[in-house]
Protein backbone atom coordinates (compact mmCIF):
# COMPACT_ATOMS: atom_id res chain seq x y z
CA UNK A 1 21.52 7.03 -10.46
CA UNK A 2 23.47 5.27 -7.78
CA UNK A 3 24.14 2.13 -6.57
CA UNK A 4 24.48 0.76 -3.02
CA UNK A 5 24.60 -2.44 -1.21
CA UNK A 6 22.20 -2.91 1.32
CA UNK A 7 21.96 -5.99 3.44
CA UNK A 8 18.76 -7.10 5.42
CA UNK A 9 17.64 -9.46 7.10
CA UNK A 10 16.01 -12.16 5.31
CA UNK A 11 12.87 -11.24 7.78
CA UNK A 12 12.81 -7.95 6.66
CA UNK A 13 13.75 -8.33 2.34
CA UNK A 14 10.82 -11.01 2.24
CA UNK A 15 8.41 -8.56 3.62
CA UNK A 16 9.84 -5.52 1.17
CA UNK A 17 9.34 -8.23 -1.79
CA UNK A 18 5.88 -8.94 -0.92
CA UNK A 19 4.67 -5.54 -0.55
CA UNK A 20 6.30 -4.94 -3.71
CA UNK A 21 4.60 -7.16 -5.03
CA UNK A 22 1.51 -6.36 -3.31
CA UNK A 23 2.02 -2.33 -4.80
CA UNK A 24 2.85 -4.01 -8.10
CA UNK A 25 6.24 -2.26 -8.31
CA UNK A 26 9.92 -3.99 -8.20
CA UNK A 27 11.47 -4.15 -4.86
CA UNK A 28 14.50 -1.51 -6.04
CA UNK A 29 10.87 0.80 -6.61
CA UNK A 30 9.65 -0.13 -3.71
CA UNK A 31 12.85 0.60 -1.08
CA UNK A 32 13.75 3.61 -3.41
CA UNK A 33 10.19 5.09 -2.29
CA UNK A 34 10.15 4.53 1.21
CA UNK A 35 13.60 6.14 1.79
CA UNK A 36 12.68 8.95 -0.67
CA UNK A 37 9.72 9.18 1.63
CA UNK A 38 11.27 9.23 5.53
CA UNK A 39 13.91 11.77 4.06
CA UNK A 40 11.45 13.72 3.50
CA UNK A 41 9.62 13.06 7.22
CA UNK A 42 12.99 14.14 8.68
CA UNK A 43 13.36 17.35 6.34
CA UNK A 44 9.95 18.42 7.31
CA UNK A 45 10.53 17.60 11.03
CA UNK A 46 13.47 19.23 10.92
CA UNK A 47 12.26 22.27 9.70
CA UNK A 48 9.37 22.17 12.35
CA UNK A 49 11.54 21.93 15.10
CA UNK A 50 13.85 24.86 13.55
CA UNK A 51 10.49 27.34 13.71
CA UNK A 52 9.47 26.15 16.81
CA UNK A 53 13.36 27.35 17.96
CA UNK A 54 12.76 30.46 16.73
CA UNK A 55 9.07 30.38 18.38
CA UNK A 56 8.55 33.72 20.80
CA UNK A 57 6.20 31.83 23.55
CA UNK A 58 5.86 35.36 25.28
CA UNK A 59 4.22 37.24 22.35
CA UNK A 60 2.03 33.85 21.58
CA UNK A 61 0.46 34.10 24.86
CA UNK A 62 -0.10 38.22 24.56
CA UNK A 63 -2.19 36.97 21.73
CA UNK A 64 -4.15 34.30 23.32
CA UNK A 65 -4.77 36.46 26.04
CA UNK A 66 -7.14 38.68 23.80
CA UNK A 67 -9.61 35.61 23.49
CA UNK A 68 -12.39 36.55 25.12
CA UNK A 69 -13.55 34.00 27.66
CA UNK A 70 -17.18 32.45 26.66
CA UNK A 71 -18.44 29.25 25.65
CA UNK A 72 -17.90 27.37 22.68
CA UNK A 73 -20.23 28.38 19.87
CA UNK A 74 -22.73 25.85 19.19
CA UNK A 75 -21.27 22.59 17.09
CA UNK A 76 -17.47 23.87 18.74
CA UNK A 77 -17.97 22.35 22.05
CA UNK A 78 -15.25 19.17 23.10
CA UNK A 79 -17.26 15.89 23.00
């Protein structure tokens, strides 16, 4: 375990403190989770964006194009 100093704004570390509060867990809980938590937002976004790089548009639509064209079954319509 690590330490770091973070500054916020006093805004900002009363809010953290009372949804720590609120969630019943210390504020070093608290902050830990919600970085542990957009880390891993950004690690899954960045892996989305690296398929969608290596996406081949060309042989998705050669697919799509073998989808017959008829209505929606019944309960599959758009409202």
């Amino acid at each position: 375990m690590s330490n770091y100093p973070l500054r916020l704004p006093e805004h900002v570390l009363a809010d953290a403190k009372a949804f720590a509060a609120h969630n019943g867990t210390s504020l070093n809980q608290f902050l830990s989770s919600l970085i542990a938590e957009r880390i891993g937002e950004m690690k899954a976004l960045a892996q989305v964006e690296a398929r969608i790089g290596r996406a081949d548009v060309a042989a998705a639509l050669r697919v799509l194009n073998k989808v017959p064209d008829r209505p929606p079954m019944a309960g599959d319509e758009l409202p």
